[in-house]
Protein backbone atom coordinates (compact mmCIF):
# COMPACT_ATOMS: atom_id res chain seq x y z
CA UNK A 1 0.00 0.00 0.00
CA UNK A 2 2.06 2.94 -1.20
CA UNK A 3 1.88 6.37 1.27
CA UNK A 4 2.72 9.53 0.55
CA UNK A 5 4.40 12.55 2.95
CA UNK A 6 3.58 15.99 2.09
CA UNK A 7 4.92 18.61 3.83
CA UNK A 8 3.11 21.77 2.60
CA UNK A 9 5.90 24.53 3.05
CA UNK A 10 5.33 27.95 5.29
CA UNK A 11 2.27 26.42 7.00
CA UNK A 12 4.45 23.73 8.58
CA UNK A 13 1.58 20.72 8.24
CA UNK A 14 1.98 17.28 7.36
CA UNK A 15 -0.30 15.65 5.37
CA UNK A 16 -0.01 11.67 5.73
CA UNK A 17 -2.01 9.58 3.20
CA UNK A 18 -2.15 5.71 2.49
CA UNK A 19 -3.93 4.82 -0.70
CA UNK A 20 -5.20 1.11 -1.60
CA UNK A 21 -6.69 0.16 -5.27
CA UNK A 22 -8.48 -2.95 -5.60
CA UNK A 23 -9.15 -1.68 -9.07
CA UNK A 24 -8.39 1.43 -10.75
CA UNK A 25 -12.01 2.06 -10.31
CA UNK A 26 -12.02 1.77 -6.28
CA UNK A 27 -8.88 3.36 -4.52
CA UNK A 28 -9.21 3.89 -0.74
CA UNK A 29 -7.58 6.72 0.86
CA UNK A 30 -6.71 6.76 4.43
CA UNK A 31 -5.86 10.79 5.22
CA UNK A 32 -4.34 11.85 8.33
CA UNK A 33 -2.85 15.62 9.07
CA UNK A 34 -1.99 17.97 11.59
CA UNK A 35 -3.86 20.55 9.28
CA UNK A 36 -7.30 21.29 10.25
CA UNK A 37 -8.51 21.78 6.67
CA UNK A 38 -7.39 18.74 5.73
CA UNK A 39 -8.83 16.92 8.52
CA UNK A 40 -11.87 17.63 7.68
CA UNK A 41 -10.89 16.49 3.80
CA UNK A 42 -9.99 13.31 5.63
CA UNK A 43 -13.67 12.80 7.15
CA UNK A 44 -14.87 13.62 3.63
CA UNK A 45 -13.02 11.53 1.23
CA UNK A 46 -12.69 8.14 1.11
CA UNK A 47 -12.83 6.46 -2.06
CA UNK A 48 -11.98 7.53 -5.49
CA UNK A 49 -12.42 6.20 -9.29
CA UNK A 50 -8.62 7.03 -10.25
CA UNK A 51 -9.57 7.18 -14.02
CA UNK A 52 -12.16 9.65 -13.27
CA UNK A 53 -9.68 11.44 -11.07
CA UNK A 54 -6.62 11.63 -13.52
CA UNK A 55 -8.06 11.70 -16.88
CA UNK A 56 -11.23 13.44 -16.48
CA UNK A 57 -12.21 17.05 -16.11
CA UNK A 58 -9.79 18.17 -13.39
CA UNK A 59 -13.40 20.58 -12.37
CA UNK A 60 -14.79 17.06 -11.74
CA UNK A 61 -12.71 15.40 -9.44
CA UNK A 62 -13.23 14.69 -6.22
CA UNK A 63 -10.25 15.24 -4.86
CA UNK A 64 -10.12 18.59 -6.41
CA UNK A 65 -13.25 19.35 -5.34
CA UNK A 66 -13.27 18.32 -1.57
CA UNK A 67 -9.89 20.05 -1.21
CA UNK A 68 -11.61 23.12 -2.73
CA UNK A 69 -14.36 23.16 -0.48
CA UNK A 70 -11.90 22.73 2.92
CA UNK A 71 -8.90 24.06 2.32
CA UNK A 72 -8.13 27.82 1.87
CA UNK A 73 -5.05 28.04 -0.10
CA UNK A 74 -4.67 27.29 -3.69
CA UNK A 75 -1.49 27.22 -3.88
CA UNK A 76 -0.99 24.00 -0.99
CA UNK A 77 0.45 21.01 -3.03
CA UNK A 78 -1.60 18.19 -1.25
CA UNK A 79 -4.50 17.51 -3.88
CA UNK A 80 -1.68 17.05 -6.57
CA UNK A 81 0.19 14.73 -3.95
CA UNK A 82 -3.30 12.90 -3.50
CA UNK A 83 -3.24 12.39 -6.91
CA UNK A 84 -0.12 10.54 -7.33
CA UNK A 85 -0.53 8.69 -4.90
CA UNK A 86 -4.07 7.46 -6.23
CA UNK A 87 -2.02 6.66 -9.69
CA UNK A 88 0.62 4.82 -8.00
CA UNK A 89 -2.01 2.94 -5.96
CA UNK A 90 -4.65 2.34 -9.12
CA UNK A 91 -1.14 0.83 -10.87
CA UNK A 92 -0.93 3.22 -13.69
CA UNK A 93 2.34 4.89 -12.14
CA UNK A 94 5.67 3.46 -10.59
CA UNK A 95 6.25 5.35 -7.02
CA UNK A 96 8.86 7.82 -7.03
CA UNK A 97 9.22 10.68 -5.20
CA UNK A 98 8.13 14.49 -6.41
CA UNK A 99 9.35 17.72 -5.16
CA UNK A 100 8.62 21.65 -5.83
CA UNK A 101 11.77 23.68 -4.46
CA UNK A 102 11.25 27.56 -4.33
CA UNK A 103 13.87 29.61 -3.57
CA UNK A 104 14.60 33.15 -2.40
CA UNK A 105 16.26 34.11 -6.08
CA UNK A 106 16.82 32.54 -9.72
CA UNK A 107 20.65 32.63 -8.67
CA UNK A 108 20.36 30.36 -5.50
């Protein structure tokens, strides 16, 4: 069951999420976080169609749309890290690890 660590930035919250696909079709997600917001994504999504999810009409998606609803910021990478790790678990994606660096200057 592949799991996924995202660590937001500024904010300083954790966002710890297990994902397990029986089928592309029906991939559990088990959310845990010291964030509020995504607490209460965590009490409202469960289970995901990962097709729908990653090929459909990003508008459409649950994940997008529960994080929308609950969290403030759209700028917090944690829907995008829900959605690899709902490709990895569905099988259409090998885990490996994704990053966004910012830094203070283009020179650093």
């Amino acid at each position: 069951m592949p799991t996924a660590i995202i660590r937001s930035g500024i904010c300083g919250f954790t966002v710890r999420a297990t994902a397990d696909g029986e089928d592309p079709a029906h991939v559990a997600l088990q959310i845990e976080s010291d964030c509020p917001n995504y607490r209460k994504i965590a009490e409202a999504l469960h289970e995901v169609d990962a097709f729908h999810e990653l090929f459909g009409d990003r508008s459409e998606g649950q994940i997008w749309k529960v994080c929308a609803r609950h969290s403030p910021h759209a700028s917090c990478p944690v829907p995008v890290g829900l959605l690899k790790l709902v490709e990895v678990a569905a099988g259409l994606a090998l885990p490996q690890t994704v990053s966004i660096e910012i830094r203070p200057s283009a020179t650093a």
